[in-house]
N, C-alpha and C. Protein backbone atom coordinates (compact mmCIF):
# COMPACT_ATOMS: atom_id res chain seq x y z
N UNK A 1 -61.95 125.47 134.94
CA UNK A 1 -63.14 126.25 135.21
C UNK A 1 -63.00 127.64 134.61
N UNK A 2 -64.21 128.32 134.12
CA UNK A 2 -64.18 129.36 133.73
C UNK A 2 -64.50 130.56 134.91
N UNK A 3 -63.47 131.63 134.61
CA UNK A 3 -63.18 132.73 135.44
C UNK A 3 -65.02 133.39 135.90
N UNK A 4 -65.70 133.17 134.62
CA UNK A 4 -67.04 133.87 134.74
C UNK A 4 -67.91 132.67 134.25
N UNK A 5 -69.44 133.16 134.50
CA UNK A 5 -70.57 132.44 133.49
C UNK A 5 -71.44 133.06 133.56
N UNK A 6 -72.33 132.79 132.55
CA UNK A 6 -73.17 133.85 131.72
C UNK A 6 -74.45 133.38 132.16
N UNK A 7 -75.19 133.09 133.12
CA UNK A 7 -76.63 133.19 133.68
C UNK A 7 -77.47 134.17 132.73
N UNK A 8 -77.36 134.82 132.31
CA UNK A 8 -78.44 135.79 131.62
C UNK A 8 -79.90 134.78 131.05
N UNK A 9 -79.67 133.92 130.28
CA UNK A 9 -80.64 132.90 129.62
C UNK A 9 -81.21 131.72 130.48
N UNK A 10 -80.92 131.66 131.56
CA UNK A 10 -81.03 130.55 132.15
C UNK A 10 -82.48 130.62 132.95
N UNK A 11 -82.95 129.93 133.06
CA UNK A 11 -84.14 129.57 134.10
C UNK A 11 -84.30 129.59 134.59
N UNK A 12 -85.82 129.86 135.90
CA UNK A 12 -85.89 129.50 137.39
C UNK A 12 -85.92 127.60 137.31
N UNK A 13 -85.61 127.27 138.78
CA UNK A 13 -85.75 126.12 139.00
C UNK A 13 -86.84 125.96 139.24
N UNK A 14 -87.73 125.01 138.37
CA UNK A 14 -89.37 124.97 138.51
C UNK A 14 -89.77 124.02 139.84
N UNK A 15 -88.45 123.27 140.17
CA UNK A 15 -89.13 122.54 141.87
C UNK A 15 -88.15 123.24 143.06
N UNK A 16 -87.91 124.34 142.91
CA UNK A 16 -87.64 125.37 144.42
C UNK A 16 -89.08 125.41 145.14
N UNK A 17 -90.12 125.78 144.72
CA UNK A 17 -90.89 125.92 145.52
C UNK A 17 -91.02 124.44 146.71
N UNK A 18 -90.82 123.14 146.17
CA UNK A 18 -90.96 121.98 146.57
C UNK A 18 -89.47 121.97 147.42
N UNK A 19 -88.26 122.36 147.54
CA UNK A 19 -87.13 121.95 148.55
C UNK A 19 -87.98 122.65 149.71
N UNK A 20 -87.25 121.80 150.71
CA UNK A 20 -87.44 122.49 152.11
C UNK A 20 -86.75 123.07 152.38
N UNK A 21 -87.02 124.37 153.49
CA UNK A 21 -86.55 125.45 153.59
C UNK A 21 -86.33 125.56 155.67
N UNK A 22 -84.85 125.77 155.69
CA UNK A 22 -84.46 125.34 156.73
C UNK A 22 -85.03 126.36 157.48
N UNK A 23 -85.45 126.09 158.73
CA UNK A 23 -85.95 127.47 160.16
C UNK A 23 -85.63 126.57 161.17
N UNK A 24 -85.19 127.79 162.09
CA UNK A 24 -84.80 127.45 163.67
C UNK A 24 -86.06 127.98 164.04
N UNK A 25 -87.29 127.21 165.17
CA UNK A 25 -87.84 127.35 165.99
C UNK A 25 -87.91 127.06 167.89
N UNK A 26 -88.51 127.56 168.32
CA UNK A 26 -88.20 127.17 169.71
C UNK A 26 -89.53 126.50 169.99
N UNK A 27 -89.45 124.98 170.27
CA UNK A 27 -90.58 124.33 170.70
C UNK A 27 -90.22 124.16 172.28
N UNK A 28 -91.31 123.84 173.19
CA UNK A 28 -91.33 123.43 174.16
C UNK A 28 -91.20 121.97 174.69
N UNK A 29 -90.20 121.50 175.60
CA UNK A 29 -89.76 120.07 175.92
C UNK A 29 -90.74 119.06 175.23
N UNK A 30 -92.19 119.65 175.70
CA UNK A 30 -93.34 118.81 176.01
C UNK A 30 -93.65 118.26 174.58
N UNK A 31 -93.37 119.18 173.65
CA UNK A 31 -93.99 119.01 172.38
C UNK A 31 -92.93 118.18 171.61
N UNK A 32 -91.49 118.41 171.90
CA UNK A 32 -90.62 118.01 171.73
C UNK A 32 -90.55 116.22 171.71
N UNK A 33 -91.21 116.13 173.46
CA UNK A 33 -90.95 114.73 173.87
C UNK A 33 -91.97 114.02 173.02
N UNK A 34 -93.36 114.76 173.10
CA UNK A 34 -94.24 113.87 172.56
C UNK A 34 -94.07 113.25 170.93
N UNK A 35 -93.73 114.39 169.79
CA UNK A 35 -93.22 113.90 168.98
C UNK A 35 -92.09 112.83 168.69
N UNK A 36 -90.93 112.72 169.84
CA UNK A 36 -90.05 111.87 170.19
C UNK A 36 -90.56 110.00 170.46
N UNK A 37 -91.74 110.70 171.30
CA UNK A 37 -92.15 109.45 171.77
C UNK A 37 -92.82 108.94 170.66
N UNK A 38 -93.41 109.12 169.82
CA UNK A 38 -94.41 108.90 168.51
C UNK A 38 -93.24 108.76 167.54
N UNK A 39 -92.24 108.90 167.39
CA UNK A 39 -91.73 108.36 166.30
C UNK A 39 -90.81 107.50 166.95
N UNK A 40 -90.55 106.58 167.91
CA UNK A 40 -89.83 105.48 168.82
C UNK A 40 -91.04 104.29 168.37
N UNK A 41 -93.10 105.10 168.35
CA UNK A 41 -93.90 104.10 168.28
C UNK A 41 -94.45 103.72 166.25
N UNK A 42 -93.53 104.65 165.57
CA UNK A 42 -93.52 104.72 164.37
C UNK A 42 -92.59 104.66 163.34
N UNK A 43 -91.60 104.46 164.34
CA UNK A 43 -89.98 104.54 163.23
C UNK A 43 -89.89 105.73 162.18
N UNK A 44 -90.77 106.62 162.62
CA UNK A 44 -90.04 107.80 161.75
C UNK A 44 -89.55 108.85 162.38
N UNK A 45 -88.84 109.48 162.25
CA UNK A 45 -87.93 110.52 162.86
C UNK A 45 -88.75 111.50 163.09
N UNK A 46 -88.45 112.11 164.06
CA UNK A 46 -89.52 113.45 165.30
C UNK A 46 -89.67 114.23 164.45
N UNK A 47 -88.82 114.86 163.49
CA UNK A 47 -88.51 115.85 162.45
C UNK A 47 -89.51 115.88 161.66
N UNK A 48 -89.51 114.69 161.11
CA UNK A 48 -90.29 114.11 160.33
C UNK A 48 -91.65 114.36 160.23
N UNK A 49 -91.81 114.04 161.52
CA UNK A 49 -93.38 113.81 162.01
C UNK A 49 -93.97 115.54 162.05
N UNK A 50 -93.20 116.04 162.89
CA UNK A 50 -93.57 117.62 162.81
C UNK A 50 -93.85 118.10 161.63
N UNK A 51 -93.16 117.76 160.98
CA UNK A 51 -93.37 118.43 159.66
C UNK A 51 -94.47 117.86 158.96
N UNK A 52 -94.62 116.64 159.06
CA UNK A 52 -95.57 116.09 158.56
C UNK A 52 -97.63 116.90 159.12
N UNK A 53 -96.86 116.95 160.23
CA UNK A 53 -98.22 116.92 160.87
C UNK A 53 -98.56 118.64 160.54
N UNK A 54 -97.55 119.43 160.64
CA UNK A 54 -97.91 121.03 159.76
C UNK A 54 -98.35 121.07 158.42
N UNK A 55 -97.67 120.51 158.10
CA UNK A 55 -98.06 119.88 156.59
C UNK A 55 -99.86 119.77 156.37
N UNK A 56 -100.15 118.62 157.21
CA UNK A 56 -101.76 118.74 157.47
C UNK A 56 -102.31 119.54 157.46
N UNK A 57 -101.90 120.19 158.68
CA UNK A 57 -102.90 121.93 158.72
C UNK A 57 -102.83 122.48 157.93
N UNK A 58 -101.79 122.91 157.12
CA UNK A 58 -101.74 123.55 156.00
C UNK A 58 -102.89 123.15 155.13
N UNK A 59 -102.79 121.82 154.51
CA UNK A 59 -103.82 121.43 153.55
C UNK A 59 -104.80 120.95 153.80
N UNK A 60 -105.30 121.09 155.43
CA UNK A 60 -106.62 121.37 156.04
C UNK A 60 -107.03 122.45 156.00
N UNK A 61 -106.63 123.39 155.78
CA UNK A 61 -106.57 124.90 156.10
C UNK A 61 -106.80 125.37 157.85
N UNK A 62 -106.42 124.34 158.52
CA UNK A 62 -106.60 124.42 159.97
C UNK A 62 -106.42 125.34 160.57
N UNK A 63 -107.15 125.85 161.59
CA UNK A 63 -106.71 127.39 162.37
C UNK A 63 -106.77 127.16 164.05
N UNK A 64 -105.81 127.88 164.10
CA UNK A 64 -105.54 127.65 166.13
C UNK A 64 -106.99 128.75 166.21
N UNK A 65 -107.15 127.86 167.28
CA UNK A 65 -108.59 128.65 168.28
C UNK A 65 -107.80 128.74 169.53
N UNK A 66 -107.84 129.86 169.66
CA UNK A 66 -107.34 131.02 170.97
C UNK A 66 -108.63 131.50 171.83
N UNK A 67 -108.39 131.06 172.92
CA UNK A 67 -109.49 131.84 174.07
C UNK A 67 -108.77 132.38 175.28
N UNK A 68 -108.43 133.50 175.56
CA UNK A 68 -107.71 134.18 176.74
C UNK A 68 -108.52 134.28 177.53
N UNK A 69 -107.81 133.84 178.61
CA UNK A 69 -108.64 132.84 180.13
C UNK A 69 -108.47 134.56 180.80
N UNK A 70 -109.40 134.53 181.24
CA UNK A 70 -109.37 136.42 182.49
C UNK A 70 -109.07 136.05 183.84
């Protein structure tokens, strides 16, 4: 192996935008279980599914509707 290397000429990686990009979130049991339970009735992994299903909103352009109860 060489001591150095010379990056200067080299490229972006044109599918970075496409890897996934790891985050720790804090979900609640509930949301937790239910995705659990849906991929036991789908064989795909909870992970999976979450992501999948953000995924949606995203390219729904979906928006949470918030109403604060008085």
């Amino acid at each position: 192996m060489r001591t150095e290397y010379d990056f200067s000429k080299s490229i972006p990686n044109p599918y970075a935008e496409k890897f996934q990009k790891q985050e720790t979130i804090q979900l609640e049991a509930e949301i937790v279980n239910y995705f659990q339970k849906l991929a036991e009735e789908t064989s795909i992994p909870y992970k999976t599914l979450i992501n999948l299903y953000l995924k949606d909103c995203v390219k729904s352009q979906r928006k949470l509707s918030l109403e604060w109860a008085n």
